[in-house]
C-alpha atoms as a PDB file:
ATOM      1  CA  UNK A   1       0.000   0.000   0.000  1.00  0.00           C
ATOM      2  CA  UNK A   2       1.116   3.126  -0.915  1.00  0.00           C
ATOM      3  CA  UNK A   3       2.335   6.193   1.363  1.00  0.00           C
ATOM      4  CA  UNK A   4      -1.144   8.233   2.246  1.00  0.00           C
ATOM      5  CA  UNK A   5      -2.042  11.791   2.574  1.00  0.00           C
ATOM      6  CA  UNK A   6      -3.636  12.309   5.859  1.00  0.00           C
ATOM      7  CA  UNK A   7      -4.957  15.282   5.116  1.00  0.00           C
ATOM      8  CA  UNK A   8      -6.983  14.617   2.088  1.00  0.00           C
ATOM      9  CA  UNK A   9      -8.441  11.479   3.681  1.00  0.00           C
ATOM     10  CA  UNK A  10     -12.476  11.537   4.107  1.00  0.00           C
ATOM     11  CA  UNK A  11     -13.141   9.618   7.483  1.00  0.00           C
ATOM     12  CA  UNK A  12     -16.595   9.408   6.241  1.00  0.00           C
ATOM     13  CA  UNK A  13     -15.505   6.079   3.718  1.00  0.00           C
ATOM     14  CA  UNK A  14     -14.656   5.003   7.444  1.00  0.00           C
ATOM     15  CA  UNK A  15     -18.229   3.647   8.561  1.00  0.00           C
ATOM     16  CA  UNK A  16     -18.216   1.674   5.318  1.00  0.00           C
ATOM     17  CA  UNK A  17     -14.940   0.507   5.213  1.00  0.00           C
ATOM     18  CA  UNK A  18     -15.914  -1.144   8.520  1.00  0.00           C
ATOM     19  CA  UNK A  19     -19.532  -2.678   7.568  1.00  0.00           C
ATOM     20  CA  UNK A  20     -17.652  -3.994   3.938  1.00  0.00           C
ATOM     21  CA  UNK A  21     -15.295  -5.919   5.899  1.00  0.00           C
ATOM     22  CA  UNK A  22     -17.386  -7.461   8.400  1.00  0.00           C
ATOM     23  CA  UNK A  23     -20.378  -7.912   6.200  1.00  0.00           C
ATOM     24  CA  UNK A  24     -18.561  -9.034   3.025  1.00  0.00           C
ATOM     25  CA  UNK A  25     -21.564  -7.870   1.081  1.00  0.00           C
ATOM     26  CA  UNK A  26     -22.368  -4.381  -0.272  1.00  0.00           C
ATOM     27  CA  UNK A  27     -26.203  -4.685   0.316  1.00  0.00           C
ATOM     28  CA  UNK A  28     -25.828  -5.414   3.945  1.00  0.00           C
ATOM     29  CA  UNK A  29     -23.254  -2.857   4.707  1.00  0.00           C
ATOM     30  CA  UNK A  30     -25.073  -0.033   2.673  1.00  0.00           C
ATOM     31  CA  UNK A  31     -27.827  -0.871   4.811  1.00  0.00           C
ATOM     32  CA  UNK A  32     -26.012  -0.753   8.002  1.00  0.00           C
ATOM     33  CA  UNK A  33     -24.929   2.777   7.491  1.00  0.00           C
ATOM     34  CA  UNK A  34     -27.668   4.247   5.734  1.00  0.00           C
ATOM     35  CA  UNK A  35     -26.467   4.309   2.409  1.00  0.00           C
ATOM     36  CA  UNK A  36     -27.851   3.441  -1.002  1.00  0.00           C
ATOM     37  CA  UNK A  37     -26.298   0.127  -3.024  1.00  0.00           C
ATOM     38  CA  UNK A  38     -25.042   2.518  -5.826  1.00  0.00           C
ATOM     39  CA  UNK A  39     -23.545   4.914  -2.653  1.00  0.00           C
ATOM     40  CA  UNK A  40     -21.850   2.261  -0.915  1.00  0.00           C
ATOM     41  CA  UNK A  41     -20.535   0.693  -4.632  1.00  0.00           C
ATOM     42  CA  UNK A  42     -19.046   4.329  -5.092  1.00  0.00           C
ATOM     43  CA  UNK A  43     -17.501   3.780  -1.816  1.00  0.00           C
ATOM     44  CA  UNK A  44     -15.628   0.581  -1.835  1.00  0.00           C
ATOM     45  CA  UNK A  45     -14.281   1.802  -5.511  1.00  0.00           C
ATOM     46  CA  UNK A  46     -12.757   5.043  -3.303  1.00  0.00           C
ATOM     47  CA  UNK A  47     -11.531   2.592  -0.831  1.00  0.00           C
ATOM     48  CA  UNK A  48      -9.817   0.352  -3.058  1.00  0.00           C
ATOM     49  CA  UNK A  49      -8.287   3.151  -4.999  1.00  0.00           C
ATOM     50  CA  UNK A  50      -6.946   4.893  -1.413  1.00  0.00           C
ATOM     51  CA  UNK A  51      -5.663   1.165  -0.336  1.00  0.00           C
ATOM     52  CA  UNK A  52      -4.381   0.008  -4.315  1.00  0.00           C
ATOM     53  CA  UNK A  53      -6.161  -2.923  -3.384  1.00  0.00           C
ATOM     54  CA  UNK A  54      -9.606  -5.334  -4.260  1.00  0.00           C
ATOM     55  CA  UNK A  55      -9.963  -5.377  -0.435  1.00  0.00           C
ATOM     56  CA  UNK A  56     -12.980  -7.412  -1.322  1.00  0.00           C
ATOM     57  CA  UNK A  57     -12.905 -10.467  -3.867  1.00  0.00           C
ATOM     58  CA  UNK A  58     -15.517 -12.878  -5.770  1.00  0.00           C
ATOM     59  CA  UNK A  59     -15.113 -16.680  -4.345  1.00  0.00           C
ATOM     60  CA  UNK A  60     -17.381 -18.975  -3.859  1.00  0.00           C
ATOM     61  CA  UNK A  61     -20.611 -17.488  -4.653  1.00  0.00           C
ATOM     62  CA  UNK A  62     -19.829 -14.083  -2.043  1.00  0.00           C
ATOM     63  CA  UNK A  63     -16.928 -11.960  -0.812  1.00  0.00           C
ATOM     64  CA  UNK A  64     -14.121 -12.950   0.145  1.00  0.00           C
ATOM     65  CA  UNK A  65     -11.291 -10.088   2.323  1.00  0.00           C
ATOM     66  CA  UNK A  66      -7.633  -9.985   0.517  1.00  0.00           C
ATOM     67  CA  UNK A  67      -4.942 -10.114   3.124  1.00  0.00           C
ATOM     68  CA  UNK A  68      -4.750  -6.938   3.505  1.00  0.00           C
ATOM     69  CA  UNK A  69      -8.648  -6.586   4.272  1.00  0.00           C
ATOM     70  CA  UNK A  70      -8.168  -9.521   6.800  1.00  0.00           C
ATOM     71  CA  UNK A  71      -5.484  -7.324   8.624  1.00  0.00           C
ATOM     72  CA  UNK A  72      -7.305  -3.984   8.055  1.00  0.00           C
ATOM     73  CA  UNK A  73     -10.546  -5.637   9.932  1.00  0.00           C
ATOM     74  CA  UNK A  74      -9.446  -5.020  13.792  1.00  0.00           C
ATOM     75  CA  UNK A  75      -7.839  -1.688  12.593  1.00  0.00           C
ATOM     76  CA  UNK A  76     -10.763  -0.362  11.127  1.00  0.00           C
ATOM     77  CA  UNK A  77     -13.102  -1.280  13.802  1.00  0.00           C
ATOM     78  CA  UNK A  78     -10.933   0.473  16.550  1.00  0.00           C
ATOM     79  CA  UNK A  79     -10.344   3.604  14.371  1.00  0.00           C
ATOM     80  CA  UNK A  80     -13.546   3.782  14.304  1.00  0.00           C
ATOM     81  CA  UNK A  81     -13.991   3.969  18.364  1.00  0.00           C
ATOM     82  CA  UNK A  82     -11.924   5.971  18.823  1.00  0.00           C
ATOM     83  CA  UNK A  83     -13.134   8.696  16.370  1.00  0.00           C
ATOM     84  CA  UNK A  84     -16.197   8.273  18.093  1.00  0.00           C
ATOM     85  CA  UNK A  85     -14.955   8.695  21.208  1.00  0.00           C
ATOM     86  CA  UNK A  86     -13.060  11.442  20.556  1.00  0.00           C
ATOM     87  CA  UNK A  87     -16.227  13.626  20.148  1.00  0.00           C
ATOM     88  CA  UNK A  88     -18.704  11.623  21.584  1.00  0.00           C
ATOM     89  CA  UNK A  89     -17.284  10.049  24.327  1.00  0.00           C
ATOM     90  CA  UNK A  90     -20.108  11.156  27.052  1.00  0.00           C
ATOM     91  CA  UNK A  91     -22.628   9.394  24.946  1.00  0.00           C
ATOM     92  CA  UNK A  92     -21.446   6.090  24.119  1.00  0.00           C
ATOM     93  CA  UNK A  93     -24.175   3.656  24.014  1.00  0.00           C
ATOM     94  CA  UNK A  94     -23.195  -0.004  23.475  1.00  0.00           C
ATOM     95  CA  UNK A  95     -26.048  -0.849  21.837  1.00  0.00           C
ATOM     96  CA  UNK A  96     -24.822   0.298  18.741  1.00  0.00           C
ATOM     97  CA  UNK A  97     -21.843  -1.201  18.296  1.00  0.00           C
ATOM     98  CA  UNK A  98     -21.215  -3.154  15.260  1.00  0.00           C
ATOM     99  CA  UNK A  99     -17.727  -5.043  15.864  1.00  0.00           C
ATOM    100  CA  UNK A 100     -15.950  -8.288  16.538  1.00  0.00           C
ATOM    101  CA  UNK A 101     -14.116  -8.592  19.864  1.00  0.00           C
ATOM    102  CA  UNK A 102     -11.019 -11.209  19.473  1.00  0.00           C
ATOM    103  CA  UNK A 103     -10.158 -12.712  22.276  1.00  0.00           C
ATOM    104  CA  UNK A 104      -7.265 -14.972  22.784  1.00  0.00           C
ATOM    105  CA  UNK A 105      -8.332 -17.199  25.598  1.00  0.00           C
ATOM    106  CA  UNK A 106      -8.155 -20.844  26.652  1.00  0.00           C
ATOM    107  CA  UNK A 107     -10.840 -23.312  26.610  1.00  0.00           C
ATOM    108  CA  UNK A 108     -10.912 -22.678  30.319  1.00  0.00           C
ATOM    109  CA  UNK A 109     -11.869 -19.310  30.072  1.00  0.00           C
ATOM    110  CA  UNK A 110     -13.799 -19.700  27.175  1.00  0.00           C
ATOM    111  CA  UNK A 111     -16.339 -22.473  28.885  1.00  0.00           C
ATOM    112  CA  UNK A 112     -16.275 -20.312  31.788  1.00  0.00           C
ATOM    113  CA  UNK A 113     -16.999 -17.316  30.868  1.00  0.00           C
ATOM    114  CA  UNK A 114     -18.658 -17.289  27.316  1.00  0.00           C
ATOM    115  CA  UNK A 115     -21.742 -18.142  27.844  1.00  0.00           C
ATOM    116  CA  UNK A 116     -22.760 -15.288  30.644  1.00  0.00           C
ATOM    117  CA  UNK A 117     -20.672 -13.045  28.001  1.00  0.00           C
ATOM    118  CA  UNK A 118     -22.817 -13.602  24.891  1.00  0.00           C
ATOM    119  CA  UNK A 119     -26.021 -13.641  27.386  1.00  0.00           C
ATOM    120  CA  UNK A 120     -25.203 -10.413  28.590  1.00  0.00           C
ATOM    121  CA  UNK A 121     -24.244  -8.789  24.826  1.00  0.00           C
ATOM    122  CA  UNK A 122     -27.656 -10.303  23.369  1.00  0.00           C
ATOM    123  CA  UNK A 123     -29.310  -7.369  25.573  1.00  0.00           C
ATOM    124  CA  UNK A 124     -27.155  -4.258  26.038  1.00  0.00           C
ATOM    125  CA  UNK A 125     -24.863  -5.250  22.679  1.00  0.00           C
ATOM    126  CA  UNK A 126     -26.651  -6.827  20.187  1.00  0.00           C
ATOM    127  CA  UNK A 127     -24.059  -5.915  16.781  1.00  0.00           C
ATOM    128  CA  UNK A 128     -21.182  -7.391  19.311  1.00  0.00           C
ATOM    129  CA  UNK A 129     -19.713 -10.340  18.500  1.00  0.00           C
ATOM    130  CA  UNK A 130     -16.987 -12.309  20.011  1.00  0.00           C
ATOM    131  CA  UNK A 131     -14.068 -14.101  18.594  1.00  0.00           C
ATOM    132  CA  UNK A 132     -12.236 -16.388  20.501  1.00  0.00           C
ATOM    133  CA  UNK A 133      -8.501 -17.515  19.433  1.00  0.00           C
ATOM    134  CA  UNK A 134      -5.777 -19.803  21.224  1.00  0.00           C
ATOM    135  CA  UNK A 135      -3.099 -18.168  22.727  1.00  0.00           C
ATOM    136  CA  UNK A 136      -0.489 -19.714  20.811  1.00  0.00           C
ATOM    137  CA  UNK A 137       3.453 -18.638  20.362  1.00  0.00           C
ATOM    138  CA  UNK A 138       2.439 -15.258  18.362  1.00  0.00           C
ATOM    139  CA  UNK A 139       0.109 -13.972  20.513  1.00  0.00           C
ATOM    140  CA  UNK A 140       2.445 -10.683  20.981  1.00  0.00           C
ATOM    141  CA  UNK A 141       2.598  -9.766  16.901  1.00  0.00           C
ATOM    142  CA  UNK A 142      -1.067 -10.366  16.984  1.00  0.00           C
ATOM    143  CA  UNK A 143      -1.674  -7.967  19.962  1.00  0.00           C
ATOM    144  CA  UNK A 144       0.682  -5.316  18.194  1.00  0.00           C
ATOM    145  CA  UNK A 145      -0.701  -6.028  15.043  1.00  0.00           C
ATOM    146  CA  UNK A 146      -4.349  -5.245  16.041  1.00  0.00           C
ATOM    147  CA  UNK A 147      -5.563  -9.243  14.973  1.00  0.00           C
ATOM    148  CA  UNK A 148      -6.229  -9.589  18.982  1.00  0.00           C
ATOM    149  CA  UNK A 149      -7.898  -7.057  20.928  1.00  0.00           C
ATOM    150  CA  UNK A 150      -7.498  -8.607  24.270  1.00  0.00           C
ATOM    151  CA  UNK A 151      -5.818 -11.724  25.865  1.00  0.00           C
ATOM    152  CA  UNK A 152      -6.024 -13.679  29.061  1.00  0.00           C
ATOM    153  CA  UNK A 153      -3.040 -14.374  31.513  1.00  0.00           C
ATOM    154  CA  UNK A 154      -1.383 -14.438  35.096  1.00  0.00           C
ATOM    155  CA  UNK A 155      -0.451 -11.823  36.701  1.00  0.00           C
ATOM    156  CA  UNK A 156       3.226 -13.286  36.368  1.00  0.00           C
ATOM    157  CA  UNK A 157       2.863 -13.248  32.669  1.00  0.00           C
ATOM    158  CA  UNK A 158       5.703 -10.330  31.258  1.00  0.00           C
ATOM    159  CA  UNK A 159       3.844  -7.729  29.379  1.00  0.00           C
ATOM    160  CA  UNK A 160       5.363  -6.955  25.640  1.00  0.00           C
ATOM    161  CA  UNK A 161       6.115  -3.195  25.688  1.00  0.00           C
ATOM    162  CA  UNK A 162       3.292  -1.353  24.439  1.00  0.00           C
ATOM    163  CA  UNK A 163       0.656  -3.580  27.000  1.00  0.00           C
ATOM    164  CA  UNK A 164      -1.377  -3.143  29.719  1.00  0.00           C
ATOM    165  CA  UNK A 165      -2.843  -5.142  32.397  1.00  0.00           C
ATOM    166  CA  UNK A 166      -5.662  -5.427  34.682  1.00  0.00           C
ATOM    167  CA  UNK A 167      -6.990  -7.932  37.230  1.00  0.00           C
ATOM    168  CA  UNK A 168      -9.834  -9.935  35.955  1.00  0.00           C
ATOM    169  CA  UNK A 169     -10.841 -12.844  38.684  1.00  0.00           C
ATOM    170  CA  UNK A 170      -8.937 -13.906  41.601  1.00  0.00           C
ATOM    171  CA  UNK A 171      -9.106 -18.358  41.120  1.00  0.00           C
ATOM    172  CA  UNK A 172      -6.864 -20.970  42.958  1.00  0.00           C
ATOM    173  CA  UNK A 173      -4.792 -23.819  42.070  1.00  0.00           C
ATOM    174  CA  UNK A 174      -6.046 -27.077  42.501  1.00  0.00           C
ATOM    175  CA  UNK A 175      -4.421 -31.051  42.542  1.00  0.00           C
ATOM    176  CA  UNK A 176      -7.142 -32.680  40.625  1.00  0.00           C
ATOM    177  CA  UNK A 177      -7.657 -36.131  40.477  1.00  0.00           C
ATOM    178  CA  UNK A 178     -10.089 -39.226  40.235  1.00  0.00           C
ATOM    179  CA  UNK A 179     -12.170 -40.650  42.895  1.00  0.00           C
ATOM    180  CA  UNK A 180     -10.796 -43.628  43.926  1.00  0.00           C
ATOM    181  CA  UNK A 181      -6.989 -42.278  43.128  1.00  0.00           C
ATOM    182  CA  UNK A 182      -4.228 -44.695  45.119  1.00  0.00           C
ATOM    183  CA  UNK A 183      -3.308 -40.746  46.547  1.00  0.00           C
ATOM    184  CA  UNK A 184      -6.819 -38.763  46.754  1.00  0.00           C
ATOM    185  CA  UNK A 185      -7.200 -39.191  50.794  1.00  0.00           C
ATOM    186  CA  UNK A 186      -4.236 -37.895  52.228  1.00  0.00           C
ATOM    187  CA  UNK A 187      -2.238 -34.403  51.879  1.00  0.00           C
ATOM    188  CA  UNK A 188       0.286 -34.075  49.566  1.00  0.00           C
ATOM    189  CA  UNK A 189       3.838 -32.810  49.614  1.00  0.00           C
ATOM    190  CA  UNK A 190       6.041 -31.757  47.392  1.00  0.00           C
ATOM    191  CA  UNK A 191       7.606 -35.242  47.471  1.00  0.00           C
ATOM    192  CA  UNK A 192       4.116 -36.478  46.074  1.00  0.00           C
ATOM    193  CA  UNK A 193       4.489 -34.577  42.754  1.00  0.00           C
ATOM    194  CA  UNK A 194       7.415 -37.233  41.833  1.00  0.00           C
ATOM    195  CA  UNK A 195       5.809 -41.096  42.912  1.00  0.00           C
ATOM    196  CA  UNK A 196       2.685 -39.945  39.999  1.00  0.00           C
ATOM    197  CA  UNK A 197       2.848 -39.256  36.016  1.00  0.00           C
ATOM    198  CA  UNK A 198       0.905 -35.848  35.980  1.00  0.00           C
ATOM    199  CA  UNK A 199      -0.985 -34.010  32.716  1.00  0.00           C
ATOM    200  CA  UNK A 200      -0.224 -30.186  32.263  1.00  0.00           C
ATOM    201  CA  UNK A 201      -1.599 -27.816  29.904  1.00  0.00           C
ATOM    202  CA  UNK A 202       0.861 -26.071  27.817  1.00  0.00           C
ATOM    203  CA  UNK A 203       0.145 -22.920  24.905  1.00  0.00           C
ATOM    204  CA  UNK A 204       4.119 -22.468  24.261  1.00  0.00           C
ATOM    205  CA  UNK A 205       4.261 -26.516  23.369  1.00  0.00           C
ATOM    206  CA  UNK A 206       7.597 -26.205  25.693  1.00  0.00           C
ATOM    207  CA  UNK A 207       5.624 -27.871  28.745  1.00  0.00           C
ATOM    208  CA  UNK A 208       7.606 -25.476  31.152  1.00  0.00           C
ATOM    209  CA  UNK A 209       5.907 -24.159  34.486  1.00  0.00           C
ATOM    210  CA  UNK A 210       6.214 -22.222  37.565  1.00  0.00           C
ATOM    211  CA  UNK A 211       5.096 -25.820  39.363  1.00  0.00           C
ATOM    212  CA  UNK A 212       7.400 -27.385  37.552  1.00  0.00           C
ATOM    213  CA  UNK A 213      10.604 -24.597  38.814  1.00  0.00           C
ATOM    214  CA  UNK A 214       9.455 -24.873  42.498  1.00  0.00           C
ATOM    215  CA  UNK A 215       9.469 -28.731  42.215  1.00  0.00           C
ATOM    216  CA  UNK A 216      13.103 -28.152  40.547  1.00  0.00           C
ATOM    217  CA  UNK A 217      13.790 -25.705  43.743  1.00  0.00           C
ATOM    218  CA  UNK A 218      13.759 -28.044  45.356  1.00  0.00           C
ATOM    219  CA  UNK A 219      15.132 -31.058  43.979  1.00  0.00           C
ATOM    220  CA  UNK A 220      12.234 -32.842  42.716  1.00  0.00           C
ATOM    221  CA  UNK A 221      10.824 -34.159  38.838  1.00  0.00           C
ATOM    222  CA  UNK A 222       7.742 -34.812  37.948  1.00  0.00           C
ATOM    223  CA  UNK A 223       6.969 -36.778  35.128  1.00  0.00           C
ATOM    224  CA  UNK A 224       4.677 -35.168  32.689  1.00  0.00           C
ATOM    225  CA  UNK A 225       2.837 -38.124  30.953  1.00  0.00           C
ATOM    226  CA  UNK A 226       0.434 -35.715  29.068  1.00  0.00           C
ATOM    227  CA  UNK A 227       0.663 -32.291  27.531  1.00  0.00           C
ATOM    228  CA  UNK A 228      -2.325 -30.662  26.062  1.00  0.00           C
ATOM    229  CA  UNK A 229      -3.238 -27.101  25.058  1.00  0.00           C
ATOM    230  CA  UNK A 230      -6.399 -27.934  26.642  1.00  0.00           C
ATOM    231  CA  UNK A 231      -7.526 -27.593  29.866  1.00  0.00           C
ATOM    232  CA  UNK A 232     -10.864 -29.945  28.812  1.00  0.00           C
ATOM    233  CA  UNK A 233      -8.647 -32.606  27.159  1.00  0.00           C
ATOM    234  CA  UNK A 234      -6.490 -32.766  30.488  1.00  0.00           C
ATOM    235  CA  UNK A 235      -9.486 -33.667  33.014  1.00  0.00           C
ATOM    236  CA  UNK A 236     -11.083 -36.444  30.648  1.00  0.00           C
ATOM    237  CA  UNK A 237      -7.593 -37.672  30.589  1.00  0.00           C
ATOM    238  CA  UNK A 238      -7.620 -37.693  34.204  1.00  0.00           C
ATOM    239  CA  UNK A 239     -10.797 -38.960  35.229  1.00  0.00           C
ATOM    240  CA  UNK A 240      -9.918 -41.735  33.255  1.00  0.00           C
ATOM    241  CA  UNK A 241      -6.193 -42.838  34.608  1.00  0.00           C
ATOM    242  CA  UNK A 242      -4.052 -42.310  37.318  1.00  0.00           C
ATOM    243  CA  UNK A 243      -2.911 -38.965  36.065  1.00  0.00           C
ATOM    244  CA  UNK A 244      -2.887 -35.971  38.346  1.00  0.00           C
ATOM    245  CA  UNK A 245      -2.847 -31.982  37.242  1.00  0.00           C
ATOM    246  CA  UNK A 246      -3.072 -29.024  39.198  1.00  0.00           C
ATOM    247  CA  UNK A 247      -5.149 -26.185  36.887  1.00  0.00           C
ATOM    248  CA  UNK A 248      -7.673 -23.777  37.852  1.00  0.00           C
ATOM    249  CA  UNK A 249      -9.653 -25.089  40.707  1.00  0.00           C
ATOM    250  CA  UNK A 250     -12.919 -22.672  39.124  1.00  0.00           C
ATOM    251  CA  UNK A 251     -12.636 -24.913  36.102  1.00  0.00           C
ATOM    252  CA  UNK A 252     -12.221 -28.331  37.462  1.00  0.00           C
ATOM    253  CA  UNK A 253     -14.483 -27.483  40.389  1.00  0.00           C
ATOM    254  CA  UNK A 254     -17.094 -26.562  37.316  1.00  0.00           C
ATOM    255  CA  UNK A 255     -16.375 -29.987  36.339  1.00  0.00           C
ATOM    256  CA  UNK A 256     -15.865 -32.535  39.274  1.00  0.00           C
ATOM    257  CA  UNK A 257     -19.025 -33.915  39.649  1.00  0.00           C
ATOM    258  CA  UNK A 258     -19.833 -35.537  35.983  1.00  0.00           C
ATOM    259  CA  UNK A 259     -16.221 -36.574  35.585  1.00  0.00           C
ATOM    260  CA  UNK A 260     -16.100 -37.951  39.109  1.00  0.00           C
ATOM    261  CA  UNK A 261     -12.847 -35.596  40.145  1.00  0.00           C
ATOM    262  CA  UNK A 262     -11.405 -35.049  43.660  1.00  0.00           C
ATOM    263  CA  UNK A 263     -10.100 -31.444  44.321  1.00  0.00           C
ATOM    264  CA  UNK A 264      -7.424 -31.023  46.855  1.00  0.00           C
ATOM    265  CA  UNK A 265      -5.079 -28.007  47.805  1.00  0.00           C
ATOM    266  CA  UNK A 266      -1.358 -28.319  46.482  1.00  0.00           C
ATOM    267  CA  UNK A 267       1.655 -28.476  48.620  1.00  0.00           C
ATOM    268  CA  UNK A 268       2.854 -24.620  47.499  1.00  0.00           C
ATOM    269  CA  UNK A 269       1.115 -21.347  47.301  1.00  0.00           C
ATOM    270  CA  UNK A 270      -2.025 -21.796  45.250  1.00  0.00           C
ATOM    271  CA  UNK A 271      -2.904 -18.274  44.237  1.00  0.00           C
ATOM    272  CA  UNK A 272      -3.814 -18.038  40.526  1.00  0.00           C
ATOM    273  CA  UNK A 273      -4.581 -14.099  39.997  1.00  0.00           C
ATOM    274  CA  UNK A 274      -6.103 -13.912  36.129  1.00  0.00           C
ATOM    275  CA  UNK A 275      -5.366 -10.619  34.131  1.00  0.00           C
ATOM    276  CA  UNK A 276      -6.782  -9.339  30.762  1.00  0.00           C
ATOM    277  CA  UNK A 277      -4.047  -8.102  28.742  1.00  0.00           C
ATOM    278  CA  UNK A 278      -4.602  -5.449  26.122  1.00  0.00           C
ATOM    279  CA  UNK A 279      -2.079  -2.940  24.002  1.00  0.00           C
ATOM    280  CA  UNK A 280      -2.180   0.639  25.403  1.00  0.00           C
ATOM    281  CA  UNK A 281      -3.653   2.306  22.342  1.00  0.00           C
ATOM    282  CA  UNK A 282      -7.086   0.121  21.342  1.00  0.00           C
ATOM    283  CA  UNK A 283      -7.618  -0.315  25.113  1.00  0.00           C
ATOM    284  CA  UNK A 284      -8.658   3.102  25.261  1.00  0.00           C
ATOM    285  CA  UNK A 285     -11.013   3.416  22.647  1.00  0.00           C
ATOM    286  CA  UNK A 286     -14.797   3.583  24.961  1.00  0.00           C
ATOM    287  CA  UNK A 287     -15.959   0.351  22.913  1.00  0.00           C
ATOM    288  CA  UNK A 288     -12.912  -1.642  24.940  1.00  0.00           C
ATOM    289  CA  UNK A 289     -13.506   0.488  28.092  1.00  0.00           C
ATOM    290  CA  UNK A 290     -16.762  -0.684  28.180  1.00  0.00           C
ATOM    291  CA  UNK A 291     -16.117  -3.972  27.568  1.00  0.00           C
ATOM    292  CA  UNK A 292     -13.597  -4.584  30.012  1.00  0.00           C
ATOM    293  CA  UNK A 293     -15.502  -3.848  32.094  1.00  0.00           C
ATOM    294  CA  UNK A 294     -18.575  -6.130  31.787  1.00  0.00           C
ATOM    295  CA  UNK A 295     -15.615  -8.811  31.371  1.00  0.00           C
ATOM    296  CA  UNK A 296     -14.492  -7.860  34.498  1.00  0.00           C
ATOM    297  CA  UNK A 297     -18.227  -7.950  36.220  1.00  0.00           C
ATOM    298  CA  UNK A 298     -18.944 -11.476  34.869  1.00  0.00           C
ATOM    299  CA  UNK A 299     -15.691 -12.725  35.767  1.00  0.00           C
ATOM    300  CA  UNK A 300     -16.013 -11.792  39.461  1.00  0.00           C
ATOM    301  CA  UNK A 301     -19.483 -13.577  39.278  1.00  0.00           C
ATOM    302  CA  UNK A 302     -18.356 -16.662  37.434  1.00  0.00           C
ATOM    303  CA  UNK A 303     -15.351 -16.789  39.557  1.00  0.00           C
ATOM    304  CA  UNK A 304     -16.474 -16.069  42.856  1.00  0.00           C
ATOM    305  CA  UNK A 305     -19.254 -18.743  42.886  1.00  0.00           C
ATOM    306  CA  UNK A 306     -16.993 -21.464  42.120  1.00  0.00           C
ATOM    307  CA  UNK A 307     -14.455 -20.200  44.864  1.00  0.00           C
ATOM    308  CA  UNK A 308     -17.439 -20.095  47.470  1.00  0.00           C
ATOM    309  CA  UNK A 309     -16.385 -24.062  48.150  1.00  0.00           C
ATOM    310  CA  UNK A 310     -13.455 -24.348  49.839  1.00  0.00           C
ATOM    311  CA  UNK A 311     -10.462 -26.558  48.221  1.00  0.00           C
ATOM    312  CA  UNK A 312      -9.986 -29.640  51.692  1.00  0.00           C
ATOM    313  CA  UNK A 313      -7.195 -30.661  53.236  1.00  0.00           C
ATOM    314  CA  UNK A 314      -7.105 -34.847  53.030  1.00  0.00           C
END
């Protein structure tokens, strides 16, 4: 794409260049923003002169983005919030909001918290919709490249410059096994962690954990007999063998009863403080603001009910 002129852009081809790219169809879009077919035709040619590219292509009976729509999709929706925050940031009213969200979550979070999510946007933000990704090796060039708009973690994850954080849920740690485990009625020590073959979830594929450096710490191995990126995967896998893991005691708690799991506190500090992660710039825009913080409101309800039950002792 070619060097622009600022100045002689008109932000007006922003609105459609927004609804083309989500709605892949010039009918729908021109109806989105109140323009005629031939209107919103006369726009897309403008846009595809300003970007020297089809943006949108014939396949398969519709539209299809170029790569370079794909990657304009996230940027256009959050120029867009901001702009309207910028002079209308008293007023904004999520129910007219017409975006995707990405999130890049686990299937933990996603099971958790996605259904009180979409529940929620069905009434106060209807044109929302939510995308969620795996985590994944690349999840910083996504973040910086706008194809992410918000991602879960720790609060030990580093933050890539450019990012900021925010508590989300307060959770625990929990050794999860099956009933009837040759270890699930007694307390376990560090000691423990090396007479069982455990499952751990792992994004990076590398399999390397904070448990895994205390156990080191102090001179024990585990042996990790199953690695997953799934936290789903990793308690079927366990209620069906003598595997142990220790995840996120709100998800296996969610769980424990139809996979017949026993929950007990680990040997070593079992906070597990959850952040959402976003980069500085789109995490402003009153769209995200907003956002964040119903994320943050269903999080501490989804959360805080499944932390109600204490974690025993054996």
């Amino acid at each position: 794409m070619r060097e622009l002129n600022l100045a002689g852009l008109d932000l007006n081809l922003l609105p459609p260049l927004d609804a083309l790219l989500r709605r892949r169809n010039v009918t729908r879009a021109a109806a989105e923003v109140g323009l005629s077919q031939p209107a919103m035709s006369r726009a897309l040619a403008r846009l595809r002169a300003i970007f020297d590219d089809p943006l949108l292509v014939r396949a398969g009976g519709g539209l299809q983005p170029t790569p370079l729509a794909e990657a304009l999709i996230p940027k256009a929706a959050a120029a867009l919030d901001g702009i309207r925050g910028l002079f209308h940031a008293e007023d904004f009213d999520p129910s007219t909001l017409r975006r995707t969200i990405r999130l890049a979550a686990a299937d933990a979070q996603t099971i958790l918290l996605a259904p009180a999510l979409v529940a929620r946007l069905a009434v106060e933000a209807p044109g929302l919709d939510l995308r969620f990704e795996t985590i994944g090796r690349d999840i910083i060039g996504r973040m910086e490249q706008g194809q992410v708009d918000l991602c879960f973690a720790t609060a030990a994850t580093p933050l890539p410059p450019g990012a900021v954080s925010e508590p989300l849920a307060s959770d625990r740690l929990a050794l999860v096994m099956r009933r009837g485990h040759p270890a699930a009625n007694r307390d376990w020590s560090l000691a423990d962690y090396a007479l069982f073959p455990h499952a751990t979830v792992a994004f990076f594929g590398d399999g390397v954990s904070e448990i895994d450096a205390a156990l080191a710490a102090a001179g024990i191995e585990r042996r990790i007999a199953l690695t997953t990126p799934h936290f789903m995967a990793t308690i079927a896998a366990v209620a069906a063998s003598d595997l142990v893991t220790t995840i996120s005691a709100a998800f296996a708690r969610r769980f424990a009863g139809a996979l017949g799991l026993v929950l007990l506190q680990p040997p070593f500090d079992d906070a597990l403080d959850m952040t959402m992660v976003a980069m500085k710039q789109r995490a402003a825009a009153p769209a995200m603001q907003w956002f964040r913080k119903l994320m943050r409101e269903e999080a501490l309800a989804t959360y805080g009910e499944q932390a109600v039950e204490p974690i025993p002792r054996r």
